[in-house]
Protein backbone atom coordinates (compact mmCIF):
# COMPACT_ATOMS: atom_id res chain seq x y z
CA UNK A 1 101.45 61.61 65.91
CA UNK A 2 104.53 59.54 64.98
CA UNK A 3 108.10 60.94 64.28
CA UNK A 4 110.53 60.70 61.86
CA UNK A 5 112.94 60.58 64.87
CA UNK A 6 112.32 59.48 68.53
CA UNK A 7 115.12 59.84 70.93
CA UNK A 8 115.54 58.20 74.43
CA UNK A 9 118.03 59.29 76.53
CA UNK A 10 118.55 57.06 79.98
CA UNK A 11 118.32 59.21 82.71
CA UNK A 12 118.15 55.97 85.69
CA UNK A 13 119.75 56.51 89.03
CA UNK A 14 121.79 53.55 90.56
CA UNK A 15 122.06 53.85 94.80
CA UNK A 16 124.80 51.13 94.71
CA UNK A 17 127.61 52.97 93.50
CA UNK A 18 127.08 51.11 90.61
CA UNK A 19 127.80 52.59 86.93
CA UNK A 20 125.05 54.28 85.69
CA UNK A 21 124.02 57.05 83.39
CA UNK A 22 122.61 59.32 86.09
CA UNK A 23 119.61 61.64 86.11
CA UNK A 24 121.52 64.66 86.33
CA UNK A 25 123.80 63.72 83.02
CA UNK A 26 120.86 61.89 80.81
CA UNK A 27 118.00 65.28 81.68
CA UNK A 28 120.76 67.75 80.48
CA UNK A 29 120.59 65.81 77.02
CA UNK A 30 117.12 65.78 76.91
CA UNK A 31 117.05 69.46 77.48
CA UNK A 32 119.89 70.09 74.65
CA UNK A 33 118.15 67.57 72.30
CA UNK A 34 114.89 69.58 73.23
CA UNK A 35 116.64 73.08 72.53
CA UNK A 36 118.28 71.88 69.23
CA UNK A 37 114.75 70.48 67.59
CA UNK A 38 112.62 73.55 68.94
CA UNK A 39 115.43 76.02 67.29
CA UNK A 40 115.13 73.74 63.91
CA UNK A 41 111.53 74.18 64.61
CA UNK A 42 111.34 70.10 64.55
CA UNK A 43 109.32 69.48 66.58
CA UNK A 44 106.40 67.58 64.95
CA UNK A 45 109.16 65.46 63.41
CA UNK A 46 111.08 64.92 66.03
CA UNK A 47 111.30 64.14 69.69
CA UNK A 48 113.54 63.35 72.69
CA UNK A 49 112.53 62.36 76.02
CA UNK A 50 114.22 60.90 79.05
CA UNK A 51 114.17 56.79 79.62
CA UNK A 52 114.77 54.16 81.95
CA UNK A 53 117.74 51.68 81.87
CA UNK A 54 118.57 50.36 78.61
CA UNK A 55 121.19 47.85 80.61
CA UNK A 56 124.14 49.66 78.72
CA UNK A 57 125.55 51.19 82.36
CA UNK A 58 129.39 50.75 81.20
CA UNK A 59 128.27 53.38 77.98
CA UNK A 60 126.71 55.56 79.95
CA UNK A 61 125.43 58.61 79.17
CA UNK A 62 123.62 56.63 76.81
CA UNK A 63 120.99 57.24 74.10
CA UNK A 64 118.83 55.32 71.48
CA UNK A 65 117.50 57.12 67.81
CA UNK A 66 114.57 55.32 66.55
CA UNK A 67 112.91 53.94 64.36
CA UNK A 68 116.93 53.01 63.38
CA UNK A 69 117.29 51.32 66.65
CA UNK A 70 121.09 53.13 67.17
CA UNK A 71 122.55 53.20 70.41
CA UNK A 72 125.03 55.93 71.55
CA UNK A 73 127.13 55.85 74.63
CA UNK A 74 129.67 58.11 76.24
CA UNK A 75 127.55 60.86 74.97
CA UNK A 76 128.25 64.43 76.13
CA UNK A 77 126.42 67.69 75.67
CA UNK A 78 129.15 68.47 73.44
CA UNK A 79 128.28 65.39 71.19
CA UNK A 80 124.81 66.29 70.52
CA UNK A 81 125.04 68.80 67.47
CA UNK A 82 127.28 66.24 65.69
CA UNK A 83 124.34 63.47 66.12
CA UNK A 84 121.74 66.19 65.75
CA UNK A 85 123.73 67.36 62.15
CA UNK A 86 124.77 63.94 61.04
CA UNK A 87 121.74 61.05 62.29
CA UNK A 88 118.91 63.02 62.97
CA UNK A 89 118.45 65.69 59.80
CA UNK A 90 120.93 63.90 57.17
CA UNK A 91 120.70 60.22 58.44
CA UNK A 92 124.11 59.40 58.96
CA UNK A 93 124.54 57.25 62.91
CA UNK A 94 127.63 58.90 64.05
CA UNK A 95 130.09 55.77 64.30
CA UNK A 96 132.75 56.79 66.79
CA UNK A 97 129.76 57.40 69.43
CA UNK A 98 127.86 54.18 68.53
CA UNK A 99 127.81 51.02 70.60
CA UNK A 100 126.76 47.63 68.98
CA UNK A 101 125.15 45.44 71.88
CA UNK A 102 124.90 42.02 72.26
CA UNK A 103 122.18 39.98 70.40
């Protein structure tokens, strides 16, 4: 099946008291991501799932929409009906959450 929409969220772990996203922070967007395309009854056009590093610690919580390729950071639970709303059903990347990274 593909999607219209496929969403990673990093959910990696540092033990180095490095930066990092954090499992506990990146699985409670999967599960709001999860909640708002099962309520929109999205689900064959959508999906989210968790991820490893995407290397964008410093951003972190950080996500990815494909097939657009657009990276999110600093994302909190709070965030996620905007991006739901605006990117994923009307196609609009929400610019004041999106990081550009280097080529």
């Amino acid at each position: 099946m593909k999607y219209k929409k496929h969403i990673f969220v990093c959910t990696n772990e540092r033990n180095d008291g490095r930066e990092c996203c954090g499992e506990q922070k990146g699985m409670e967007l999967v599960a709001c991501l999860k909640n708002l395309i099962k309520e929109h009854k999205l689900q064959k056009e959508m999906r989210a799932q968790r991820a490893g590093c995407f290397d964008t610690c410093q951003h972190g919580p950080a996500m990815v929409v494909y097939p657009e390729g657009v990276f999110y950071g600093n994302v909190s639970v709070e965030d996620l009906t905007e991006i739901f709303n605006e990117h994923l059903v009307a196609g609009n990347p929400v610019e004041r959450l999106r990081i550009d990274l280097p080529q």
